[in-house]
Protein backbone atom coordinates (compact mmCIF):
# COMPACT_ATOMS: atom_id res chain seq x y z
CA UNK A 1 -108.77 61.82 -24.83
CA UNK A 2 -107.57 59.80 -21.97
CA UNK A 3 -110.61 60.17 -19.69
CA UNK A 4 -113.19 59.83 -22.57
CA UNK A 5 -111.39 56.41 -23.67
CA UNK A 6 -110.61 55.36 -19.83
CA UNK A 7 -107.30 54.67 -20.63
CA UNK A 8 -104.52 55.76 -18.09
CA UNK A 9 -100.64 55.79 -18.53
CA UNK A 10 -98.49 52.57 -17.75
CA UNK A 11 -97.21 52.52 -14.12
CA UNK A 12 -93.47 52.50 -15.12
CA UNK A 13 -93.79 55.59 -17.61
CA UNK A 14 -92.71 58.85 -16.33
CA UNK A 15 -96.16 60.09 -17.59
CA UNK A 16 -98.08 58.75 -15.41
CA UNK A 17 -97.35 60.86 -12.61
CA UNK A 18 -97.56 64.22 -14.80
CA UNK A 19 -100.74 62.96 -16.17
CA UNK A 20 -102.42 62.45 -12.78
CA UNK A 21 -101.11 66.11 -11.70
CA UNK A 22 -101.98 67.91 -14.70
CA UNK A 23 -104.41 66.27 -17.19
CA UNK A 24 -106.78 64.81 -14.92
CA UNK A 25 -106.52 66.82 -12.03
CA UNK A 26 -107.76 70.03 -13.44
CA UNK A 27 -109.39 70.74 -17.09
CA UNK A 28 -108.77 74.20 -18.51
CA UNK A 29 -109.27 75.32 -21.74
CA UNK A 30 -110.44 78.55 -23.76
CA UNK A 31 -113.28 79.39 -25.77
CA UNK A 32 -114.75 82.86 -27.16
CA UNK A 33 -116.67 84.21 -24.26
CA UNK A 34 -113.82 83.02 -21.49
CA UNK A 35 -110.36 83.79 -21.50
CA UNK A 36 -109.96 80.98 -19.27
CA UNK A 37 -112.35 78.28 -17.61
CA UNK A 38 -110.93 76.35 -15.09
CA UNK A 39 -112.85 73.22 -14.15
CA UNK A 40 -112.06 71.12 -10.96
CA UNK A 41 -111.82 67.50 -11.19
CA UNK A 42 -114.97 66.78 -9.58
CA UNK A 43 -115.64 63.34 -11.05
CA UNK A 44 -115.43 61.31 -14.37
CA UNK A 45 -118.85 62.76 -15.51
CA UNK A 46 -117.46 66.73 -15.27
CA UNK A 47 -114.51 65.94 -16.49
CA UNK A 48 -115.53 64.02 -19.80
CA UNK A 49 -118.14 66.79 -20.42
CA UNK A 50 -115.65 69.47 -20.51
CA UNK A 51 -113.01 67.21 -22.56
CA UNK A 52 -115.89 66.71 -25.07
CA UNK A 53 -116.21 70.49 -25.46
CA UNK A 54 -112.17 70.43 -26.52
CA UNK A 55 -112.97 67.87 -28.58
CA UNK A 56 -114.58 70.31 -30.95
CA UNK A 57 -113.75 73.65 -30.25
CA UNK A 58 -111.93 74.12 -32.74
CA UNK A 59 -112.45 72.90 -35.76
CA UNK A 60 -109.83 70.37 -36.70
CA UNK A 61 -108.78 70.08 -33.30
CA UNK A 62 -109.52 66.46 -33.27
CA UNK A 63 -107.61 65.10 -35.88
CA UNK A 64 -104.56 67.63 -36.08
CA UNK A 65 -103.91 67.76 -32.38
CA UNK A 66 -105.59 65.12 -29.78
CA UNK A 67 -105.39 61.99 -31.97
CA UNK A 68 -101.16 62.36 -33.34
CA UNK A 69 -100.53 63.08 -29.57
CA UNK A 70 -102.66 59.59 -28.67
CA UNK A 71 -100.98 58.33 -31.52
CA UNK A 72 -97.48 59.05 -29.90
CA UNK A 73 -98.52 57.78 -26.86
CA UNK A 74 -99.43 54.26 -27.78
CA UNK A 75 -96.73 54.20 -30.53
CA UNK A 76 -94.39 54.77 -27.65
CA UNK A 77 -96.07 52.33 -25.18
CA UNK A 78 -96.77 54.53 -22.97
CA UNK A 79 -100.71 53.97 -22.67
CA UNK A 80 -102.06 50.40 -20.96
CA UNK A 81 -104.96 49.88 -24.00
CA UNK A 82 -105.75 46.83 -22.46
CA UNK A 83 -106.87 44.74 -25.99
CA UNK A 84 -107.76 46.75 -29.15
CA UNK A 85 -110.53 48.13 -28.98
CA UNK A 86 -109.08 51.67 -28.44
CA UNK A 87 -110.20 52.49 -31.59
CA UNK A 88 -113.49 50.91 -31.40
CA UNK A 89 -113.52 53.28 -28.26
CA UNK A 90 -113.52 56.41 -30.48
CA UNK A 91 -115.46 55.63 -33.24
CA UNK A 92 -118.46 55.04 -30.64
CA UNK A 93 -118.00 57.80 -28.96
CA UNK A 94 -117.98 60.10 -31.92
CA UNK A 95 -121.06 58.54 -33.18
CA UNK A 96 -122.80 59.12 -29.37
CA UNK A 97 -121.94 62.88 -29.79
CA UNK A 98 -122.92 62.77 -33.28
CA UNK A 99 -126.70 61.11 -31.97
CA UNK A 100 -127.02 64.57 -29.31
CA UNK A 101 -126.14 66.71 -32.59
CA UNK A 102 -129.11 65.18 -34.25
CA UNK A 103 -131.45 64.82 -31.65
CA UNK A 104 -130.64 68.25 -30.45
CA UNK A 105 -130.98 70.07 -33.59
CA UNK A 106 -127.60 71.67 -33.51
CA UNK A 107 -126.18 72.69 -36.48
CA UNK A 108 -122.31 71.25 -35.89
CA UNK A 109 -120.46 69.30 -33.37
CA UNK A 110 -119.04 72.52 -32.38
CA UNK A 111 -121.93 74.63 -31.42
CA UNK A 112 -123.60 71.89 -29.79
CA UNK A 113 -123.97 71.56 -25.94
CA UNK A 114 -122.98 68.26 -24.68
CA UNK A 115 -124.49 68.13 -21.09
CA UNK A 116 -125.13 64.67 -20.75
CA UNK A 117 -128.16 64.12 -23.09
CA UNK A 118 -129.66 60.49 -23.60
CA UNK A 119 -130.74 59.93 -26.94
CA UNK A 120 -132.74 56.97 -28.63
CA UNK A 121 -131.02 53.88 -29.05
CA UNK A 122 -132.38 53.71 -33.10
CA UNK A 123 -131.13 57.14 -34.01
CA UNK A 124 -127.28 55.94 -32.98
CA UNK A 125 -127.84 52.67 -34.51
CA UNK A 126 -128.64 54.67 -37.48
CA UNK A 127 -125.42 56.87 -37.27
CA UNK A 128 -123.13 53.64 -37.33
CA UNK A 129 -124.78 51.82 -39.59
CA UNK A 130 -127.04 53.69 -41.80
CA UNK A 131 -130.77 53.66 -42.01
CA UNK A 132 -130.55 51.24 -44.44
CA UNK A 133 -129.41 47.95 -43.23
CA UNK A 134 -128.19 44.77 -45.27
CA UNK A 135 -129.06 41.84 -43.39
CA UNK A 136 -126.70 39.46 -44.42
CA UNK A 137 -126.85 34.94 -44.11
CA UNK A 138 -123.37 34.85 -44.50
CA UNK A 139 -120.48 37.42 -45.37
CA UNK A 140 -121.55 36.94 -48.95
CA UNK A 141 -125.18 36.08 -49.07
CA UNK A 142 -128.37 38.30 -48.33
CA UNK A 143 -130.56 36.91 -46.09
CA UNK A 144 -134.30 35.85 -47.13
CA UNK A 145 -137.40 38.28 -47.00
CA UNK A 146 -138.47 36.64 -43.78
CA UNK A 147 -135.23 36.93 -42.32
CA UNK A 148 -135.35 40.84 -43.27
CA UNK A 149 -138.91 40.99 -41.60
CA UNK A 150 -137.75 39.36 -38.40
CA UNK A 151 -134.95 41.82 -38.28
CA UNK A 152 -136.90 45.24 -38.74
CA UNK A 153 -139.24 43.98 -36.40
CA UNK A 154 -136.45 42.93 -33.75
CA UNK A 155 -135.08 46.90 -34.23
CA UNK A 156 -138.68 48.38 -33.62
CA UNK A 157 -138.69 46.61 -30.34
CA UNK A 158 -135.56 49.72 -29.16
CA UNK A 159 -137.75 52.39 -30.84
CA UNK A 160 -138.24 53.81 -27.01
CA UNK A 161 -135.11 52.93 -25.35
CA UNK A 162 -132.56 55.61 -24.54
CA UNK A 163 -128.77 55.71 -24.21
CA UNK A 164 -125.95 58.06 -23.21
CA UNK A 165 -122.45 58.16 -22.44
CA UNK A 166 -119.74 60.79 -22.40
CA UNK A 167 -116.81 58.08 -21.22
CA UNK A 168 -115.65 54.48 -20.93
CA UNK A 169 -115.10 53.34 -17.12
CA UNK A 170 -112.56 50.18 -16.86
CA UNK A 171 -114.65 47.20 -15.01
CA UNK A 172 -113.13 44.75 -13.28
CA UNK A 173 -116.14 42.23 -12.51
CA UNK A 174 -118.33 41.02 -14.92
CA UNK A 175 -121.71 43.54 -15.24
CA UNK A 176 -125.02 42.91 -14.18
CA UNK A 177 -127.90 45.15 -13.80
CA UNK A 178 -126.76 47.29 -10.99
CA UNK A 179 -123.35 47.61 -12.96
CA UNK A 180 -125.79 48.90 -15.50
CA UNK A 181 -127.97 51.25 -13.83
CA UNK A 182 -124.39 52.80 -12.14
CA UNK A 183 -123.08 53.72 -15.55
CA UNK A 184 -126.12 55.19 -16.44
CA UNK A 185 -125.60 57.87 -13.59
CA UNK A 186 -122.52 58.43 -14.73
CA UNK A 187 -123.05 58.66 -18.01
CA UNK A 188 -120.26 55.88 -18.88
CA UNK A 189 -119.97 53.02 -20.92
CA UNK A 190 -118.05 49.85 -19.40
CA UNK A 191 -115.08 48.28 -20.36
CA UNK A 192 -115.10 44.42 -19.46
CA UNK A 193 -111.68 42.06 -20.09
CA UNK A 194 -111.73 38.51 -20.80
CA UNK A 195 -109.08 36.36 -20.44
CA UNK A 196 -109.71 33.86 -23.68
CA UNK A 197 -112.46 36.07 -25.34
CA UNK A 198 -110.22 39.54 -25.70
CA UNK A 199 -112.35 42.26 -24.12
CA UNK A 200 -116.02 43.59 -24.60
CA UNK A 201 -117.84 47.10 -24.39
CA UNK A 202 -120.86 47.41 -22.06
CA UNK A 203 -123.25 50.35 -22.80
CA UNK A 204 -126.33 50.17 -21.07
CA UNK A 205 -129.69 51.78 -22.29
CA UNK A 206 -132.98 52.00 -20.49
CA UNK A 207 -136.72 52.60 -21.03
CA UNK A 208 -138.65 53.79 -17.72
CA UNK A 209 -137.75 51.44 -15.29
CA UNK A 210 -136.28 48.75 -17.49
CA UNK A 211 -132.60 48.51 -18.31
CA UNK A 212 -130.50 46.53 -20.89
CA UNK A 213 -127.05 46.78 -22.74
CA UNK A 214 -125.15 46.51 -26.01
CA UNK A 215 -122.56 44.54 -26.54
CA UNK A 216 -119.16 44.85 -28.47
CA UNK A 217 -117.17 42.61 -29.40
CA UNK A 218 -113.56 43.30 -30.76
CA UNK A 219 -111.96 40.42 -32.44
CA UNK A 220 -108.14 40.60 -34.40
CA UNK A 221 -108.40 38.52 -37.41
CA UNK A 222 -105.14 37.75 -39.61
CA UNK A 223 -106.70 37.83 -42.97
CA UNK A 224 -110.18 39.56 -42.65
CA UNK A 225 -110.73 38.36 -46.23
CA UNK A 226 -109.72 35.06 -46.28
CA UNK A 227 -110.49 33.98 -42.49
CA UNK A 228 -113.76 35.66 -42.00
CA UNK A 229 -116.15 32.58 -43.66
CA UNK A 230 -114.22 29.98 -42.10
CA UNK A 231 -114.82 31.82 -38.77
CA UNK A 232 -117.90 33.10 -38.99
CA UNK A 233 -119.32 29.54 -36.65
CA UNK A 234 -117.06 30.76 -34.05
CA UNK A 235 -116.61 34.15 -33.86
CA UNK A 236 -120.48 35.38 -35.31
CA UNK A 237 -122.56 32.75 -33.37
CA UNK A 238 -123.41 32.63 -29.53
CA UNK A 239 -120.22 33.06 -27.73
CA UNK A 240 -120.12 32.91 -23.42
CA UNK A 241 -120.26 36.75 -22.79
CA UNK A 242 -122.01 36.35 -19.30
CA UNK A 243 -121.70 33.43 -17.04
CA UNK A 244 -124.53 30.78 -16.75
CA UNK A 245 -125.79 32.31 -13.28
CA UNK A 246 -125.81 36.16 -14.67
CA UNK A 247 -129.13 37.42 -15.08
CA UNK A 248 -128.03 39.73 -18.19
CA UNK A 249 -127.54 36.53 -20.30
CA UNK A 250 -131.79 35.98 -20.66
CA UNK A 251 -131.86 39.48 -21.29
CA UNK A 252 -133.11 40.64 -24.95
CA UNK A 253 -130.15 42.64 -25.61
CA UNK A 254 -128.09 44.35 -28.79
CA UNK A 255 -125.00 41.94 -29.30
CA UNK A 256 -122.17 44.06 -32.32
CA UNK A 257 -118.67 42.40 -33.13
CA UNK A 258 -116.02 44.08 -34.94
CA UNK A 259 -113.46 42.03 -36.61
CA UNK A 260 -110.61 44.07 -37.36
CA UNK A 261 -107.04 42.99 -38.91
CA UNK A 262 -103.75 43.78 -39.13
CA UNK A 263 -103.55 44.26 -43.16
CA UNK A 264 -106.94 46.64 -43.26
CA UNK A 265 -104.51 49.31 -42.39
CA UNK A 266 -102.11 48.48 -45.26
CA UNK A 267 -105.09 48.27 -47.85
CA UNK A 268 -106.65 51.42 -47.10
CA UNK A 269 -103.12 53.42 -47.28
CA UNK A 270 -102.40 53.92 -50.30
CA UNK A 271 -106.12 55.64 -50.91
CA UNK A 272 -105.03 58.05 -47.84
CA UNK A 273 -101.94 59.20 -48.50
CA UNK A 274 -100.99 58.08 -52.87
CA UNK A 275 -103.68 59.87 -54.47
CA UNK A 276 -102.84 62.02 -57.59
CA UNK A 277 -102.82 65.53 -57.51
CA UNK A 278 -104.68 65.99 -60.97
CA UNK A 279 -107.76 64.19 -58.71
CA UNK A 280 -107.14 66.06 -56.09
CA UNK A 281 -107.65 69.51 -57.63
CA UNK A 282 -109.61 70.21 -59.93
CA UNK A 283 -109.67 73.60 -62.33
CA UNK A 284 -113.70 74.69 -63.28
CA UNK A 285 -112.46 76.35 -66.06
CA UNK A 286 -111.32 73.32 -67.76
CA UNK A 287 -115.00 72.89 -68.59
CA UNK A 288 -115.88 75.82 -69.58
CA UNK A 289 -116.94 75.14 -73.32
CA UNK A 290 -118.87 72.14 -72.23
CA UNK A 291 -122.55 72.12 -72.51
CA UNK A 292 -124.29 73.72 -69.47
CA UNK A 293 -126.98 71.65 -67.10
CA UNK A 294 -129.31 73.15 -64.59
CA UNK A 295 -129.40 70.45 -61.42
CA UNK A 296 -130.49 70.96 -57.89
CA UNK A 297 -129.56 70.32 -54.51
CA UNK A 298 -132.23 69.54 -51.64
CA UNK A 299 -130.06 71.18 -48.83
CA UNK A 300 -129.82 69.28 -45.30
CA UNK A 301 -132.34 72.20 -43.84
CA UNK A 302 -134.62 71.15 -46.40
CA UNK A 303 -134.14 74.23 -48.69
CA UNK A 304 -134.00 73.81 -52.68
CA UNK A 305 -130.34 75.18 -54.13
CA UNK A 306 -130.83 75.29 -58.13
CA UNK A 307 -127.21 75.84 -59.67
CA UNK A 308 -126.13 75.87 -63.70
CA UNK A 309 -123.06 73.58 -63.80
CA UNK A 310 -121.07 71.97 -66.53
CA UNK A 311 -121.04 68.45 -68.19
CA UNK A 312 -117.77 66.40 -66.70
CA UNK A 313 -117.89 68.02 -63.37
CA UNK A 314 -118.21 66.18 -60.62
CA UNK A 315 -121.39 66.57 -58.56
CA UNK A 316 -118.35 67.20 -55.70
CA UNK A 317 -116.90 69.93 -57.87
CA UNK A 318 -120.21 71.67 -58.25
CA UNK A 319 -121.11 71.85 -54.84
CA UNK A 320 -117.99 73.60 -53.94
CA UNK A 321 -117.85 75.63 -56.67
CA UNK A 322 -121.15 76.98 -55.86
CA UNK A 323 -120.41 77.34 -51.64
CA UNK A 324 -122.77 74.04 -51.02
CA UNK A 325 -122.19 72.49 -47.90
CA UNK A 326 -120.86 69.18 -49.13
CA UNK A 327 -118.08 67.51 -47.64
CA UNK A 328 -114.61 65.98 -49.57
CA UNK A 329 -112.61 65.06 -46.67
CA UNK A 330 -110.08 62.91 -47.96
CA UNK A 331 -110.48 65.09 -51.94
CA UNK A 332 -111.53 62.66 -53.97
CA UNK A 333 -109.76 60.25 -53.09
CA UNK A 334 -112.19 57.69 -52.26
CA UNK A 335 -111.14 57.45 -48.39
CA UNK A 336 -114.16 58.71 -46.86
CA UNK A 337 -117.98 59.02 -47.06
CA UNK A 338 -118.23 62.82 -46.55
CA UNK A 339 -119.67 63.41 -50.01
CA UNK A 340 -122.01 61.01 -50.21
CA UNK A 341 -125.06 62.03 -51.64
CA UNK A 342 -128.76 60.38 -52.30
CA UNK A 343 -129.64 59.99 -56.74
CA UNK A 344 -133.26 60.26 -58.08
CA UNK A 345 -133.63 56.97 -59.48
CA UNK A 346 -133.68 57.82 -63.47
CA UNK A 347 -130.21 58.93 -63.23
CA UNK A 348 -128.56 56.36 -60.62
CA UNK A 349 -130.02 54.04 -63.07
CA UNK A 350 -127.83 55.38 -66.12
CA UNK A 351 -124.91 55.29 -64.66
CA UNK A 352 -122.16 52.85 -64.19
CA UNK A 353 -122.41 50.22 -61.18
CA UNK A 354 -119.57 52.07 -58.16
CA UNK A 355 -116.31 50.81 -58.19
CA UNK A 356 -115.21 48.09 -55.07
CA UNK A 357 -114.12 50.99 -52.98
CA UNK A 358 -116.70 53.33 -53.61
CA UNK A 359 -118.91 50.44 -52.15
CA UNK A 360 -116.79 50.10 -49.48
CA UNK A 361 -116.78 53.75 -48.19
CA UNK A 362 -120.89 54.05 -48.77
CA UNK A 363 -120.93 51.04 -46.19
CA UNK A 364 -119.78 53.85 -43.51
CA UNK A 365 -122.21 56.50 -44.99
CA UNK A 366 -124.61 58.13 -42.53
CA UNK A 367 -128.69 57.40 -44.28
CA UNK A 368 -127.36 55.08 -46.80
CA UNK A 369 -130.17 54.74 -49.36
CA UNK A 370 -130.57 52.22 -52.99
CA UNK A 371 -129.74 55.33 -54.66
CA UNK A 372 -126.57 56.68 -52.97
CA UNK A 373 -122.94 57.51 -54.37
CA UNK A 374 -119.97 58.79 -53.19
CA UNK A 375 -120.44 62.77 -54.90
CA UNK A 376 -116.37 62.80 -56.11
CA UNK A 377 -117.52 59.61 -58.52
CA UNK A 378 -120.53 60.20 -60.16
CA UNK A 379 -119.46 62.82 -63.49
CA UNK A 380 -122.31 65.38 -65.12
CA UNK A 381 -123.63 64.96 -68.75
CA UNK A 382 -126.92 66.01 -70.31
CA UNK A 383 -129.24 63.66 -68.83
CA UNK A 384 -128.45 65.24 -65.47
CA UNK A 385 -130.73 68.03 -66.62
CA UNK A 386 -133.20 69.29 -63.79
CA UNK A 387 -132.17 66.38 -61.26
CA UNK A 388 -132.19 66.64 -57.72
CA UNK A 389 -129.39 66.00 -55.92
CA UNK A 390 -130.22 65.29 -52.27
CA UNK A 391 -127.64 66.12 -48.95
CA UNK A 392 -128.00 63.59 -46.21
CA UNK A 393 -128.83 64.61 -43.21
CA UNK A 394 -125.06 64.25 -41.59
CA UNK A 395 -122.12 62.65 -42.82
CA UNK A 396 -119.72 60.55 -40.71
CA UNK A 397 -116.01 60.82 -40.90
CA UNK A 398 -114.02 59.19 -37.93
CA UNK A 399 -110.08 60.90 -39.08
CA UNK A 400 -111.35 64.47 -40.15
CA UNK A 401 -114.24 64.72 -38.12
CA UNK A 402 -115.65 68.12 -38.16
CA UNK A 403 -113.57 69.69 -41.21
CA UNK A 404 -114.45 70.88 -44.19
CA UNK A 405 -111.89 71.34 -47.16
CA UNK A 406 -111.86 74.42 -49.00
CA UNK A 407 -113.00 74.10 -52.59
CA UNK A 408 -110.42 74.31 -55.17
């Protein structure tokens, strides 16, 4: 985790020494076919493509053993983070190694080979935001058909540009192009800090001979809800990434900001770790004497599943109860967008408008669509009869990334 982030220990902590000698020194770990692979610390490059084997090689290795560990360390102040955009470290990456699963064809994180790929620039754009994009005026106001056109035709512009990174590398002065075209060889994204402005993520991307960048921005606001509007003029508009004299600032290039605060945490909680055990498993033969509907599933492989299921299940509940691969990370509790699935438009009509934080989690769902619900929410009756329930392609899911809870 530390060499993927580019995060080293504090100079005073007793880690630092240990981690030097034996995290980043050598990598060793086991898989299937080796009872032991021992990989020398050649350079940044080897070393994050081995650590993003670990990553997933086992299956809930992510979340149940590398993050509580990071967790520990920062928690402890152990780890120089250098801002707060740690986490806006990890989310990108996982969505990079989630853009080489798609483009590669594998069928998991797990059995796919990370070696470095580039991938197009639209197909991770799509895998943090969604194929669907709002294009907002303001926080609160959709933005005019023109303004919608101007966009789509700004994000056709990337269709051949590629990008790739395995690691962040810590910069220390401001990028220009040949800071760019150096991280592309080593497969790294940059880490810029600013004194006044926080700190910013540099990840270049190229087409032929041609190189550019995106931007992030990490910004800690008190009261996301209440302080966003009044500063949206500050924080949203043009802000001084680049000096006057760098080149990079007349470049064309993808500018994101993240505004994250301090009581997000606090609001989401309760949906984590408070939800009721009646929701969170749920007996099939409770609806066993209710009427019977045949519905089917359009499989991510792009096979047909037709299943007989009962009124007052969930579309969740069905899927497991008939082995279909559909996610329920957080079980029905509304704290993820791993069962998000994709209505035919007669019944997403019919049913009741999603709840404030069922829109909220299909804002982080992967191919978000007009007709898409979270698959824990939306409750079988009669006029569910011969539907199609469509799978999206993937599903993103930054704590349990990569597991899949048993049905109950």
């Amino acid at each position: 985790m530390l060499c993927r982030l580019g995060l080293r220990p504090r100079s005073t902590s007793t880690l630092a020494t240990l981690a030097v000698a034996n995290f980043m020194a050598i990598l060793a770990y086991v898989n299937k076919s080796h009872d032991g692979l021992v990989c020398s610390y050649a350079s940044d490059p080897i070393l994050t493509l081995g650590a993003t084997q670990v990553w997933y090689a086992i299956g809930e290795g992510l979340p149940k053993y590398i993050l509580p560990q990071l967790k520990k360390l920062m928690l402890n102040e152990m780890i120089d983070t250098k801002g707060t955009d740690a986490v806006a470290r990890i989310i990108l990456l996982l969505v990079m190694d989630t853009s080489v699963m798609l483009e590669t064809h594998a069928g998991s994180l797990k059995s796919c080979l990370f070696t470095g790929q580039f991938v197009h620039v639209n197909t991770l754009l799509q895998v943090l935001g969604g194929s669907n994009w709002r294009v907002m005026k303001s926080k609160s106001e959709n933005a005019n058909k023109v303004a919608e056109h101007a966009f789509k035709a700004w994000l056709l512009q990337w269709e051949d540009w590629k990008i790739g990174f395995t690691h962040f590398l810590q910069l220390d002065l401001e990028p220009n192009e040949d800071t760019l075209w150096f991280l592309l060889t080593r497969r790294a994204a940059g880490v810029f800090s600013l004194d006044s402005e926080g700190s910013y993520l540099v990840i270049p991307v190229f087409c032929a001979s041609n190189v550019s960048l995106i931007v992030v921005q990490v910004f800690l606001v008190q009261d996301l809800d209440q302080n966003l509007l009044e500063s949206e003029e500050k924080l949203i508009g043009p802000s001084p990434v680049f000096s006057e004299l760098n080149p990079l600032k007349e470049k064309n290039y993808i500018h994101i900001k993240r505004f994250l605060s301090p009581t997000t945490v606090s609001r989401r909680s309760p949906r984590l770790f408070h939800a009721s055990a009646t929701a969170l498993h749920v007996d099939p033969s409770q609806f066993a004497n209710n009427p019977t509907v045949n519905i089917k599933f359009l499989l991510r492989d792009g096979s047909i599943r037709e299943v007989a299921a009962k009124t007052g299940m969930s579309i969740l509940d069905v899927a497991h109860a008939n082995d279909i691969d559909l996610e329920g990370a957080c079980e029905s509790s509304m704290a993820c967008s791993t069962c998000h699935v994709i209505l035919e438009d007669p019944v997403f009509e019919q049913l009741e408008e999603a709840c404030e934080d069922e829109e909220d989690m299909l804002d982080m769902a992967f191919g978000l669509t007009d007709t898409s619900r979270l698959g824990c929410q939306v409750f079988l009756d009669e006029s569910f009869e011969g539907t199609t329930v469509t799978l999206p392609k993937a599903t993103r899911n930054f704590y349990v990334d990569g597991h899949v809870p048993k049905p109950h």
